[in-house]
C-alpha atoms as a PDB file:
ATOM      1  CA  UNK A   1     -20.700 -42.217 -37.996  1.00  0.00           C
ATOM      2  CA  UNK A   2     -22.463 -42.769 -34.604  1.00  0.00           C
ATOM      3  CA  UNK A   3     -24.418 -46.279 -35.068  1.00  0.00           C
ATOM      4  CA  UNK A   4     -26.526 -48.842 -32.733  1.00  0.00           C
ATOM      5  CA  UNK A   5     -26.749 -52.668 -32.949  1.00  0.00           C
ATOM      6  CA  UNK A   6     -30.369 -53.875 -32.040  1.00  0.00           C
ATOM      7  CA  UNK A   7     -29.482 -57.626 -31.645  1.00  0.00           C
ATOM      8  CA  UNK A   8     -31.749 -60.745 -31.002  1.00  0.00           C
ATOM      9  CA  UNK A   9     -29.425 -62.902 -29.095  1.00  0.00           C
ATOM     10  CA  UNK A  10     -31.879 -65.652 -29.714  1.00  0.00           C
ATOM     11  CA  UNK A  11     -30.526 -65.390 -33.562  1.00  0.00           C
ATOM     12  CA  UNK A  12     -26.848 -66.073 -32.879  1.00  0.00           C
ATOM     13  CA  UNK A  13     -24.559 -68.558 -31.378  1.00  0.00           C
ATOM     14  CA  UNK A  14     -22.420 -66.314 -29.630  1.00  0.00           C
ATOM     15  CA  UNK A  15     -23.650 -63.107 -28.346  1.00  0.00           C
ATOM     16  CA  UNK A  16     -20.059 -61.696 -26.889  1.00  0.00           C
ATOM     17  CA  UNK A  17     -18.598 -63.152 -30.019  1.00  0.00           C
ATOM     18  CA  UNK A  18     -21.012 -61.368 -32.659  1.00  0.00           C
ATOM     19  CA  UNK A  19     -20.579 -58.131 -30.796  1.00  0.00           C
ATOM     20  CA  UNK A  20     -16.584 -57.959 -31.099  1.00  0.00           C
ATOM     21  CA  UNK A  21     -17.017 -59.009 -34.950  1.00  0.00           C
ATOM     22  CA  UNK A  22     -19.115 -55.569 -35.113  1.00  0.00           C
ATOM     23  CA  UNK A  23     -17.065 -53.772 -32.873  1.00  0.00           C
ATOM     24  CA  UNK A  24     -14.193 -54.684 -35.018  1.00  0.00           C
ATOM     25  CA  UNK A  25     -15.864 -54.163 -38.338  1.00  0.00           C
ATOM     26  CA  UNK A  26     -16.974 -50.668 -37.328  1.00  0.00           C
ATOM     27  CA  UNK A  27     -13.231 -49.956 -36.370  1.00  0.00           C
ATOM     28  CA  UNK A  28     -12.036 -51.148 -39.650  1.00  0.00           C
ATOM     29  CA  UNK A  29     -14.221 -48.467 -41.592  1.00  0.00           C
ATOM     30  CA  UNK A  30     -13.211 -46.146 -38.712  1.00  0.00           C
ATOM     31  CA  UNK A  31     -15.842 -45.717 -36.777  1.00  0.00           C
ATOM     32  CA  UNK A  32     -16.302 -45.820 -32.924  1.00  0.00           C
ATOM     33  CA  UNK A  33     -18.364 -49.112 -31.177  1.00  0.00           C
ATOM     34  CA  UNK A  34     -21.766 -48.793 -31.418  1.00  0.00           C
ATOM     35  CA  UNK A  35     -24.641 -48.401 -28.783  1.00  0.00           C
ATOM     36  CA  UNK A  36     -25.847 -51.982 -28.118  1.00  0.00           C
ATOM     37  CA  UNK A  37     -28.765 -52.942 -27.743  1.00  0.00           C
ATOM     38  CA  UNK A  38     -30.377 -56.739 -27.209  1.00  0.00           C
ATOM     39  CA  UNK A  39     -33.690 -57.444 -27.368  1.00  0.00           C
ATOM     40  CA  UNK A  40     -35.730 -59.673 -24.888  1.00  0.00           C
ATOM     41  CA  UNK A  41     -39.005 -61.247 -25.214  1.00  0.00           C
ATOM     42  CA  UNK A  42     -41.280 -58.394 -23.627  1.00  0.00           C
ATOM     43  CA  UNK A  43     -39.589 -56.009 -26.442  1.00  0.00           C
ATOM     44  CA  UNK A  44     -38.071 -57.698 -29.853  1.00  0.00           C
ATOM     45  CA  UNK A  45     -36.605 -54.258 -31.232  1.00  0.00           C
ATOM     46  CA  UNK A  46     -38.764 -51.256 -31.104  1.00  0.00           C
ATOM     47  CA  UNK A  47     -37.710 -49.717 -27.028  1.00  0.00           C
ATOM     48  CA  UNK A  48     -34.379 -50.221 -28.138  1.00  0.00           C
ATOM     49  CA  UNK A  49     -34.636 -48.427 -31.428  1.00  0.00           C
ATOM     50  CA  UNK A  50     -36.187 -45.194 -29.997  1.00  0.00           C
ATOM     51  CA  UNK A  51     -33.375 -45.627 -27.277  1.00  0.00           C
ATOM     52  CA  UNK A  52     -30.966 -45.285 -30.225  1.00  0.00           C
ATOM     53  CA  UNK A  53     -32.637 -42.660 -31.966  1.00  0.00           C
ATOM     54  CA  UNK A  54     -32.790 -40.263 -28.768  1.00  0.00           C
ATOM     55  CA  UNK A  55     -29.090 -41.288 -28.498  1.00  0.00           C
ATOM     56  CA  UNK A  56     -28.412 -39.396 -31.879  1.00  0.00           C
ATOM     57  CA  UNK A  57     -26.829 -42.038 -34.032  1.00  0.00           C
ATOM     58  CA  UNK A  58     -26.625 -42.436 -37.822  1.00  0.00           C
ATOM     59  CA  UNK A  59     -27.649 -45.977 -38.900  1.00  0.00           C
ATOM     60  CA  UNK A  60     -29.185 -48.515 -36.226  1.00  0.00           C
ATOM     61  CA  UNK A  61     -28.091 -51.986 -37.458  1.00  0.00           C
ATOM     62  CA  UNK A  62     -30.827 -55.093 -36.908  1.00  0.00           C
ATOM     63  CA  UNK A  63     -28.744 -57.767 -35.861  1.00  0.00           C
ATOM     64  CA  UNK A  64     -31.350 -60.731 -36.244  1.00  0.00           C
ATOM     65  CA  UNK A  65     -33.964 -62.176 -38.053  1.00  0.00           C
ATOM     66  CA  UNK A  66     -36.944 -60.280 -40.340  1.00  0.00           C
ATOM     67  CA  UNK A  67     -38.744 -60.003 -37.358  1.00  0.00           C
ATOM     68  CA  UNK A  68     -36.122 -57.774 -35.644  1.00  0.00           C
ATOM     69  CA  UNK A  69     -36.122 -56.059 -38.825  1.00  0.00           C
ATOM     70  CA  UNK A  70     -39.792 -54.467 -38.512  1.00  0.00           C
ATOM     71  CA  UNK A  71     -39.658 -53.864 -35.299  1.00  0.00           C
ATOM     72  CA  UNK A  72     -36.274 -51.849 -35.807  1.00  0.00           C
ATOM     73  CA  UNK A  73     -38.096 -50.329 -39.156  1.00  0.00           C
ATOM     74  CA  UNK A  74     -41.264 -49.476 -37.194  1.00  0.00           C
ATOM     75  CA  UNK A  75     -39.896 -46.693 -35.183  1.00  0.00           C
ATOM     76  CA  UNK A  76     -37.428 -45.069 -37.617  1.00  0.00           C
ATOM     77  CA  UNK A  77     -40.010 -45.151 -40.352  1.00  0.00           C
ATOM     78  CA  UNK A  78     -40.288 -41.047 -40.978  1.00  0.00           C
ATOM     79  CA  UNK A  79     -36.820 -40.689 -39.272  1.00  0.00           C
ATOM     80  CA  UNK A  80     -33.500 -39.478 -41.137  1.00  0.00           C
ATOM     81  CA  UNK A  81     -32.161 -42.384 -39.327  1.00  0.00           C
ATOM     82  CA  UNK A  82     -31.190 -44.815 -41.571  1.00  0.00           C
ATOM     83  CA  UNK A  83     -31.606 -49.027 -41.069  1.00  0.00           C
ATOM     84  CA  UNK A  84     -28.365 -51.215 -41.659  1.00  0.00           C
ATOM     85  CA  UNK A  85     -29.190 -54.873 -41.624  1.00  0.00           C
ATOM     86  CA  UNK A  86     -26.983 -57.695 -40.259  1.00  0.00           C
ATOM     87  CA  UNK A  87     -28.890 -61.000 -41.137  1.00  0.00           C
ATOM     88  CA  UNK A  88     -29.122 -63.609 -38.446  1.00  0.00           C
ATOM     89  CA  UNK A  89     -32.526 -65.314 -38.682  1.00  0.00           C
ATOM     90  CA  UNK A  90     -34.092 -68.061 -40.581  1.00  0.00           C
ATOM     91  CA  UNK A  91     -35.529 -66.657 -43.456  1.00  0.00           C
ATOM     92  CA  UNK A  92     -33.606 -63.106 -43.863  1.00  0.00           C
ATOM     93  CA  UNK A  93     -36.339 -62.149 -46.506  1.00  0.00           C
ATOM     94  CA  UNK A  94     -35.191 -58.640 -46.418  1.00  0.00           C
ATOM     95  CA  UNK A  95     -31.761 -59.006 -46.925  1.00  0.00           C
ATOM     96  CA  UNK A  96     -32.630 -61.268 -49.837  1.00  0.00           C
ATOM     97  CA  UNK A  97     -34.945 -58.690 -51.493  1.00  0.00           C
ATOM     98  CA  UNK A  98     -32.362 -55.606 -51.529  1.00  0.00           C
ATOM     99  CA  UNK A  99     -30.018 -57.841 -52.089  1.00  0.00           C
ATOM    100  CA  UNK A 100     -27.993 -56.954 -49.177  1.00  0.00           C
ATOM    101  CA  UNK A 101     -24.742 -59.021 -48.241  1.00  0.00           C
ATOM    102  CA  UNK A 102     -24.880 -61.665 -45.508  1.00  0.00           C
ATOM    103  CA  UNK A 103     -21.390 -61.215 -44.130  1.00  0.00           C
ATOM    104  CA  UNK A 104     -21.588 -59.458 -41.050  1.00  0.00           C
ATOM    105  CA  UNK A 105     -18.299 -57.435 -42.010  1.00  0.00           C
ATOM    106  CA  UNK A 106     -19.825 -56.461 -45.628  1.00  0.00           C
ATOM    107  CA  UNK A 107     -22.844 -55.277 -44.299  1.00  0.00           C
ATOM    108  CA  UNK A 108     -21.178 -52.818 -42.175  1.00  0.00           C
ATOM    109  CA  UNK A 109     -19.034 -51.742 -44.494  1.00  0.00           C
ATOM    110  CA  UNK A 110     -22.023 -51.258 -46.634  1.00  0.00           C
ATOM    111  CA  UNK A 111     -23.659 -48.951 -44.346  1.00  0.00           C
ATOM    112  CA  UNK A 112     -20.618 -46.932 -43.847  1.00  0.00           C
ATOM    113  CA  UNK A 113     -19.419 -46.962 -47.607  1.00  0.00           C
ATOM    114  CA  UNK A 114     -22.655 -48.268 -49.427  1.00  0.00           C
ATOM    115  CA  UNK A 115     -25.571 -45.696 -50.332  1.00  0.00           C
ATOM    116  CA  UNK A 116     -28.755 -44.941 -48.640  1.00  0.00           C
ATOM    117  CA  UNK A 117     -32.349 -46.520 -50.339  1.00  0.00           C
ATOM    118  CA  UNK A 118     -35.482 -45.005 -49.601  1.00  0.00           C
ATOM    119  CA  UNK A 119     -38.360 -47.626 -49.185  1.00  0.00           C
ATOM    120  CA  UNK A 120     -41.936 -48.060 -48.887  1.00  0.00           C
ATOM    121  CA  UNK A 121     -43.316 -50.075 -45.386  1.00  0.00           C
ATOM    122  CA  UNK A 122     -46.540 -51.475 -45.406  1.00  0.00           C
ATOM    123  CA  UNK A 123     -48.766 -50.639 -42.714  1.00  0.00           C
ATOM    124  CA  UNK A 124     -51.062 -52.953 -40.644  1.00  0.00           C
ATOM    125  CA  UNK A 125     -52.871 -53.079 -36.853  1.00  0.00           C
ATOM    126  CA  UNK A 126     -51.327 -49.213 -36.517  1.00  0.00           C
ATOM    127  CA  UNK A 127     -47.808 -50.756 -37.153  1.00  0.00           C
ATOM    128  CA  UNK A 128     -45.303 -50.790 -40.302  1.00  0.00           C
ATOM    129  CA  UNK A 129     -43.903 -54.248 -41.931  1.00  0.00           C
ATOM    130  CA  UNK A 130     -41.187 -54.930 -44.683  1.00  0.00           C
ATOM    131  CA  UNK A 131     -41.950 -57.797 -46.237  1.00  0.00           C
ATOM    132  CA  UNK A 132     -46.010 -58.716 -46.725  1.00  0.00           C
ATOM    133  CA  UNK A 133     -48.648 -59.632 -44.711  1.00  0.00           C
ATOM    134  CA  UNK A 134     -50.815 -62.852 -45.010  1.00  0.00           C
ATOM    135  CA  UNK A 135     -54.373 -64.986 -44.254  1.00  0.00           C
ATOM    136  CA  UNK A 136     -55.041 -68.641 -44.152  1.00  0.00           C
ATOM    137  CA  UNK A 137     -52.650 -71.669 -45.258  1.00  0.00           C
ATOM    138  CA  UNK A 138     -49.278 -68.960 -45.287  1.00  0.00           C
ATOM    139  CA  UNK A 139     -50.019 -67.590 -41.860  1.00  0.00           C
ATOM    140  CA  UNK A 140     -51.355 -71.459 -40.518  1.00  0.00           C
ATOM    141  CA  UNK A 141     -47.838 -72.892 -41.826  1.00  0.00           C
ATOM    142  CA  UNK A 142     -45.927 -70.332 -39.955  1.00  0.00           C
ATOM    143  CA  UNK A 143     -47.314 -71.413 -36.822  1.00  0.00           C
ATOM    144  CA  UNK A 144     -47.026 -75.060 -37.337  1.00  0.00           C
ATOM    145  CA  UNK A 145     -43.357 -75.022 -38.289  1.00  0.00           C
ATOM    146  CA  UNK A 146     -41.398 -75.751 -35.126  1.00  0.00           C
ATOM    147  CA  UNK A 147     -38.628 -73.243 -34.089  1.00  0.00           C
ATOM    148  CA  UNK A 148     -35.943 -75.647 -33.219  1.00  0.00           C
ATOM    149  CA  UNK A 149     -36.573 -76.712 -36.750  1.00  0.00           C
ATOM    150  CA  UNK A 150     -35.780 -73.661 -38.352  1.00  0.00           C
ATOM    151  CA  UNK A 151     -32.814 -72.874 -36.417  1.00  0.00           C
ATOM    152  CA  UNK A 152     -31.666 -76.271 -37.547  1.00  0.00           C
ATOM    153  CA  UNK A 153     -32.569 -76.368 -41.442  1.00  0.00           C
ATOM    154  CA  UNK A 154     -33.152 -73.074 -42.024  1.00  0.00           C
ATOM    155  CA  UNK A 155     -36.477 -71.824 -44.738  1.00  0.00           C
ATOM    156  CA  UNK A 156     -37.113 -75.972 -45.578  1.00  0.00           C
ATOM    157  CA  UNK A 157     -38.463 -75.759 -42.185  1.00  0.00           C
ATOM    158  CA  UNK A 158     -41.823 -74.621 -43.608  1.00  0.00           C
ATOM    159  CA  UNK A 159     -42.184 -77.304 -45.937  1.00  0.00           C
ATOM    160  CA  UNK A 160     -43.027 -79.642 -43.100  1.00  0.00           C
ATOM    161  CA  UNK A 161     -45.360 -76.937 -41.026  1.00  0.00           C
ATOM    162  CA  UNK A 162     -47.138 -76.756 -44.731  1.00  0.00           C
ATOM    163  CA  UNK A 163     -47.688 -80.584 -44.996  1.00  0.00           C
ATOM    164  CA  UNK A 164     -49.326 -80.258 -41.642  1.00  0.00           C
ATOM    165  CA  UNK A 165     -52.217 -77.630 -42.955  1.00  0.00           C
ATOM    166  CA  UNK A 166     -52.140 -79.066 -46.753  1.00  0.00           C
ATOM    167  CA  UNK A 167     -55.589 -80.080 -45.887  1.00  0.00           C
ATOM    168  CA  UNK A 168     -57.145 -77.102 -43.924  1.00  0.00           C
ATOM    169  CA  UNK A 169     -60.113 -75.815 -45.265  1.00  0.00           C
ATOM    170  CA  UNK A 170     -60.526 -72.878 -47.940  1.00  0.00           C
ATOM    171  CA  UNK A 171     -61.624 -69.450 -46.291  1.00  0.00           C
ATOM    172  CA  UNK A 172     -64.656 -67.304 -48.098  1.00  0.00           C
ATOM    173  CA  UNK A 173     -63.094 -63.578 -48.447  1.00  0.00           C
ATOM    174  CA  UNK A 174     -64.389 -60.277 -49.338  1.00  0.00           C
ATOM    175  CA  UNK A 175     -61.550 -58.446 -50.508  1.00  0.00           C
ATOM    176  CA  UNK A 176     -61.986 -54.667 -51.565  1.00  0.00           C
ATOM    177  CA  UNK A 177     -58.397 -53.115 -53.804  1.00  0.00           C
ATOM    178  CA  UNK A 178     -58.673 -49.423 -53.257  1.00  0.00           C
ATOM    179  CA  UNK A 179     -62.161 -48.242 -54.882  1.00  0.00           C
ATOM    180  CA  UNK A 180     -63.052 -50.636 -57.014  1.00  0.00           C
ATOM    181  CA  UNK A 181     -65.872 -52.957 -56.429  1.00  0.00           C
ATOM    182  CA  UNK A 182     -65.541 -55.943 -53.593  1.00  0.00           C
ATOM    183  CA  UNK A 183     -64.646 -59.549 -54.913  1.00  0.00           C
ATOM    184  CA  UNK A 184     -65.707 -62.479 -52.948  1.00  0.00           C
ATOM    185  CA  UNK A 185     -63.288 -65.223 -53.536  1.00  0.00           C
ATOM    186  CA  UNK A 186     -63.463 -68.486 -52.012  1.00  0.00           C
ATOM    187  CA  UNK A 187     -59.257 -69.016 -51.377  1.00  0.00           C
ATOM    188  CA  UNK A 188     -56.289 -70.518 -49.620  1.00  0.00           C
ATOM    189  CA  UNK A 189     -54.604 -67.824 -48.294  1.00  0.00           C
ATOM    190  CA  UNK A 190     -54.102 -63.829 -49.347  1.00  0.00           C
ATOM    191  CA  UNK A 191     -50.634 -62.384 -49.286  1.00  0.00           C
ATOM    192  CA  UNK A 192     -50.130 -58.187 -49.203  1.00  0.00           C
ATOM    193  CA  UNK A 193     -46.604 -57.618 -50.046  1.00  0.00           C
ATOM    194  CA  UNK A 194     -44.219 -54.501 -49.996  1.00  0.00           C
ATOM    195  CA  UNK A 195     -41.640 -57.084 -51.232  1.00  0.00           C
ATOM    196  CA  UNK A 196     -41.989 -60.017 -53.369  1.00  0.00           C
ATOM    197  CA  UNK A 197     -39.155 -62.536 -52.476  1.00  0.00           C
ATOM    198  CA  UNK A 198     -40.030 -65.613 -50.367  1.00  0.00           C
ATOM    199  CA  UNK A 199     -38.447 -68.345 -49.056  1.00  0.00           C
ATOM    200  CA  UNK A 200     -36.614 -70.206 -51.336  1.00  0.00           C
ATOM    201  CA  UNK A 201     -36.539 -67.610 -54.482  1.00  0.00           C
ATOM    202  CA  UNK A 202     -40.134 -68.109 -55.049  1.00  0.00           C
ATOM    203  CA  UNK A 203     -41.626 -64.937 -55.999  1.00  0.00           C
ATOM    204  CA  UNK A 204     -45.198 -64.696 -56.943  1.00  0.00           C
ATOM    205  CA  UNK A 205     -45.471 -60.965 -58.009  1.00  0.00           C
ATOM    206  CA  UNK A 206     -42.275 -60.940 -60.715  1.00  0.00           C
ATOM    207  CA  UNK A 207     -41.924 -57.270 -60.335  1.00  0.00           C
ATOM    208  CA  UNK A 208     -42.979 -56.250 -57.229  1.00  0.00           C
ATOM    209  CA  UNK A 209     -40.310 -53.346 -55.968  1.00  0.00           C
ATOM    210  CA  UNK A 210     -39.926 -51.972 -52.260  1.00  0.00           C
ATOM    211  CA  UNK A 211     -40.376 -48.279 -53.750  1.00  0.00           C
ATOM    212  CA  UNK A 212     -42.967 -48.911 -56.160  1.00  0.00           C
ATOM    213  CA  UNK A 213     -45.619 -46.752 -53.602  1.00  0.00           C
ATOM    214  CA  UNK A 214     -48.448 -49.665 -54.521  1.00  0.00           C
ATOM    215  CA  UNK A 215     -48.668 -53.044 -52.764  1.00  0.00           C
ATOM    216  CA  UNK A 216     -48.991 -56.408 -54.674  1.00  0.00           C
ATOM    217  CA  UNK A 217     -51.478 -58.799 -53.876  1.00  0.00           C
ATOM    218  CA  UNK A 218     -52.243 -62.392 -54.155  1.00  0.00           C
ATOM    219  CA  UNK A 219     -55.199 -64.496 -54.006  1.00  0.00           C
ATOM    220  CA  UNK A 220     -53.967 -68.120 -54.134  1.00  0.00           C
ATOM    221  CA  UNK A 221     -56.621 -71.111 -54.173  1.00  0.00           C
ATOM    222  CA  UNK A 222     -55.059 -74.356 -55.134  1.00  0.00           C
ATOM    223  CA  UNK A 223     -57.835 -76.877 -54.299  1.00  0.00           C
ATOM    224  CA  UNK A 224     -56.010 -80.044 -54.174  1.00  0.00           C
ATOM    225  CA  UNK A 225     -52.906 -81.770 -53.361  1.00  0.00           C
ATOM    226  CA  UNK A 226     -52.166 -81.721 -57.523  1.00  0.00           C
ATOM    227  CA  UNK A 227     -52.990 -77.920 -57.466  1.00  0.00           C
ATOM    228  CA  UNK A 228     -50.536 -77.336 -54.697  1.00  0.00           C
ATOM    229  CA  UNK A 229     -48.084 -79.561 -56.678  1.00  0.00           C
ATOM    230  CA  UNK A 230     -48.688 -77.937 -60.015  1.00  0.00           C
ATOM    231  CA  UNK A 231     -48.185 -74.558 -58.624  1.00  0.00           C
ATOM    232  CA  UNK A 232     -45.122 -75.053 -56.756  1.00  0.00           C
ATOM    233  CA  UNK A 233     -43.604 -76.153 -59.695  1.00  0.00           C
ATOM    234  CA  UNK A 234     -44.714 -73.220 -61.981  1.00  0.00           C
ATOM    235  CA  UNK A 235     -43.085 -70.926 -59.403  1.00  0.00           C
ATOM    236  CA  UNK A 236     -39.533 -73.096 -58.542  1.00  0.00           C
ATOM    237  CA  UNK A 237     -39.575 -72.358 -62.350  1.00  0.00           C
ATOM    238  CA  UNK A 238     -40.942 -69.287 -62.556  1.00  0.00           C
ATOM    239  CA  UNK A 239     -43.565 -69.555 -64.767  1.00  0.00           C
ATOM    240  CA  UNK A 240     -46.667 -67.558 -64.322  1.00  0.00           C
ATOM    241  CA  UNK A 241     -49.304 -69.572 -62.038  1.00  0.00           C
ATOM    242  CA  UNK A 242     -53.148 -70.009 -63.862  1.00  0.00           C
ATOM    243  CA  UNK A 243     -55.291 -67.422 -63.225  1.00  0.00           C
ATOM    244  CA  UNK A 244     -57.647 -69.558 -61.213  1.00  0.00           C
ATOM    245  CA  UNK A 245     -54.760 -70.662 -58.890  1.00  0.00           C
ATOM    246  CA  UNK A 246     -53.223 -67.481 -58.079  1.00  0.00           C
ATOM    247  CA  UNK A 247     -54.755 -63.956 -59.093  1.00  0.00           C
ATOM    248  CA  UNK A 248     -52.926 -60.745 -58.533  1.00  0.00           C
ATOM    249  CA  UNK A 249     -53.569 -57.074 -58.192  1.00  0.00           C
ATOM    250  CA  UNK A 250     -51.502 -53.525 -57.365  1.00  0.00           C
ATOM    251  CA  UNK A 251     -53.336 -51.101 -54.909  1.00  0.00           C
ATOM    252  CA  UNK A 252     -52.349 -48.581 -52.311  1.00  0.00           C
ATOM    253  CA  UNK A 253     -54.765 -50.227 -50.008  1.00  0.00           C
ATOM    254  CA  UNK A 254     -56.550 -53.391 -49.340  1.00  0.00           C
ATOM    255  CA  UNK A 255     -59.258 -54.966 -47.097  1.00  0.00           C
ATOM    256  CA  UNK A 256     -59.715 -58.571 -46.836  1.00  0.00           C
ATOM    257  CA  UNK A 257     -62.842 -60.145 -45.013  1.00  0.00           C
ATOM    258  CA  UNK A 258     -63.569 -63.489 -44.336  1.00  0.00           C
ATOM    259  CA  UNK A 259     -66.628 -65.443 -42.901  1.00  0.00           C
ATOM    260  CA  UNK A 260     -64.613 -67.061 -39.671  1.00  0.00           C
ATOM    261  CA  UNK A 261     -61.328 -66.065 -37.976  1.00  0.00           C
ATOM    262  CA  UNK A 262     -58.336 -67.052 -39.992  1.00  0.00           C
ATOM    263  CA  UNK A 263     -54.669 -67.438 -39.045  1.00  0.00           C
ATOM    264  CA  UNK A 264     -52.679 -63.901 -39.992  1.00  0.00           C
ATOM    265  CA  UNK A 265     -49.336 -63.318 -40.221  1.00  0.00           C
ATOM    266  CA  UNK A 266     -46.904 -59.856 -40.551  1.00  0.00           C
ATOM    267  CA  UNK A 267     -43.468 -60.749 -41.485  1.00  0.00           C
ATOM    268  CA  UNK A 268     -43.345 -64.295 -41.063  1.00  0.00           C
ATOM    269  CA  UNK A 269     -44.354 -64.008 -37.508  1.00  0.00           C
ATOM    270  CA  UNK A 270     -47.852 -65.098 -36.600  1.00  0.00           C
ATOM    271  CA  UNK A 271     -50.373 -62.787 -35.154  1.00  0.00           C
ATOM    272  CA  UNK A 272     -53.534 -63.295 -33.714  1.00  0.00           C
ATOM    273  CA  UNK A 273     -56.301 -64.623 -35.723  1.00  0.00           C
ATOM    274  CA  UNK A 274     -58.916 -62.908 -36.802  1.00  0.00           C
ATOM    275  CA  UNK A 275     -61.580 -62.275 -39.348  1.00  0.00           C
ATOM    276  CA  UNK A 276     -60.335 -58.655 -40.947  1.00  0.00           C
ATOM    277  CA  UNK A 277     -56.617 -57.585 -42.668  1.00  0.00           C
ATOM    278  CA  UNK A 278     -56.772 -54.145 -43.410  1.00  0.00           C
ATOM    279  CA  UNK A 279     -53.814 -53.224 -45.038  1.00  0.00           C
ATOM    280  CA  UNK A 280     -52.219 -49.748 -46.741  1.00  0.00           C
ATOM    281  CA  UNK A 281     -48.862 -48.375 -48.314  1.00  0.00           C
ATOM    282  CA  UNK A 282     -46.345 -45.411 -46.145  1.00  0.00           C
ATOM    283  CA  UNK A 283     -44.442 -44.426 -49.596  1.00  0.00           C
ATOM    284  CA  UNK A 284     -40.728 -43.617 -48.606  1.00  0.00           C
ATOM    285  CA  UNK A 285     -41.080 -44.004 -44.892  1.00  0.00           C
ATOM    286  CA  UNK A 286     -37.729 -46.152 -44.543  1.00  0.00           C
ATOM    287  CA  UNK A 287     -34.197 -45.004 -45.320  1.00  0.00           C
ATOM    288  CA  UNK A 288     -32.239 -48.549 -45.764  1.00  0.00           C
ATOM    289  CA  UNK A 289     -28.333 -48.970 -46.177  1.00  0.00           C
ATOM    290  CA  UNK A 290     -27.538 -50.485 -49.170  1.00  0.00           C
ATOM    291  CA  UNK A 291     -24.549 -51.819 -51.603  1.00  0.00           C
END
């Protein structure tokens, strides 16, 4: 099995020291060293990736966070190439969600001995994402929670970049769901999602699936500090949110509008505000290593 490792370096402690672990755990399951491949500011993943697809090889391993991820899973989506994951980054929402191992040696071995999963990506701005895709307070935390943080705490980061937009204001949305008739909602945020895990277990879709071929959507609008309070509770718990806090759909696309530019986020990365999401499902687009 001919393989790459697209690494962050940013996501581990020791570069040279992460790259003999693989080297070793390839040769353990028999196979040669891999093709590797570290990304750099200017490009997080996707150069690299069609560097190790023209190379030929089996399975390119993302060697970071969820970020790396979808920019690994953008360019082999359609490809008989299949994605291994090695988890390095803060959330690893991915790795959580196919419930792949954390261990760098077990998740080689899994792509060598494991099967092969074919997933859905969602698509958005003419690119593909894993996870989901958000507007308002989800995509305004994100940007408020301070990197060093993460690398130092890990997910509980984002409680303290969501204390700092508790109190933003609620965005007006038109959101269409396919071909059925617009809704104008007056909400919080709006999360698209291919998978439903987020940080910390919550899961606000129950049985959302990455090969389902529909996305899952949320409308959340707590109104107050109590509301935020009562519905984090209902999910540590799991117990289904009130309609009027959360309200959830299934569609194979979706179009979100709002009256002013709003923070957006793919991934758990921010992107540039802006007043339109416009999101759709690539049904089996991603072949995925897994246990």
């Amino acid at each position: 099995m001919r393989t790459a490792v697209v690494i962050n370096p940013t996501s581990v402690t020791d570069v040279e020291q992460t790259r003999r672990d693989v080297v070793a755990a390839l040769s353990d399951v028999g196979c040669p060293a891999p093709l590797w491949l570290p990304t750099t500011a200017e490009d997080p993943g996707g150069g690299q990736t069609r560097r190790a697809i023209a190379a030929g090889v089996d399975v390119v391993f993302a060697c970071g966070g969820d970020g790396t991820i979808r920019a690994c899973a953008d360019e082999l989506a359609g490809t008989a190439v299949a994605l291994g994951v090695l988890p390095a980054g803060t959330g690893n929402l991915v790795a959580a969600n196919l419930d792949l191992p954390a261990d760098l040696a077990a998740g080689v071995a899994t792509a060598v001995n494991g099967q092969r999963r074919q997933i859905d990506l969602g698509c958005v701005d003419g690119h593909h994402f894993a996870l989901m895709v958000g507007m308002g307070f989800d995509a305004a935390m994100m940007r408020a929670t301070p990197d060093t943080l993460k690398r130092r705490i890990g997910w509980p980061a984002y409680v303290v970049g969501g204390l700092r937009r508790i109190f933003d204001r609620s965005m007006h949305i038109r959101i269409s769901v396919d071909d059925q008739i617009p809704l104008t909602r007056t909400a919080r945020t709006v999360l698209v999602a291919n998978m439903g895990r987020m940080q910390g277990g919550i899961d606000l879709f129950g049985d959302a699936r990455p090969d389902d071929g529909v996305l899952d959507v949320a409308i959340v609008a707590p109104r107050t500090p109590t509301d935020w309070l009562s519905l984090a509770v209902r999910l540590i718990l799991r117990r289904t949110p009130p309609p009027h806090q959360v309200e959830t759909f299934r569609a194979s696309t979706v179009d979100i509008r709002s009256r002013t530019a709003e923070p957006r986020q793919v991934d758990g990365d921010p992107i540039a505000p802006g007043d339109r999401l416009t999101v759709t499902i690539r049904p089996r687009a991603l072949w995925v290593c897994v246990p």
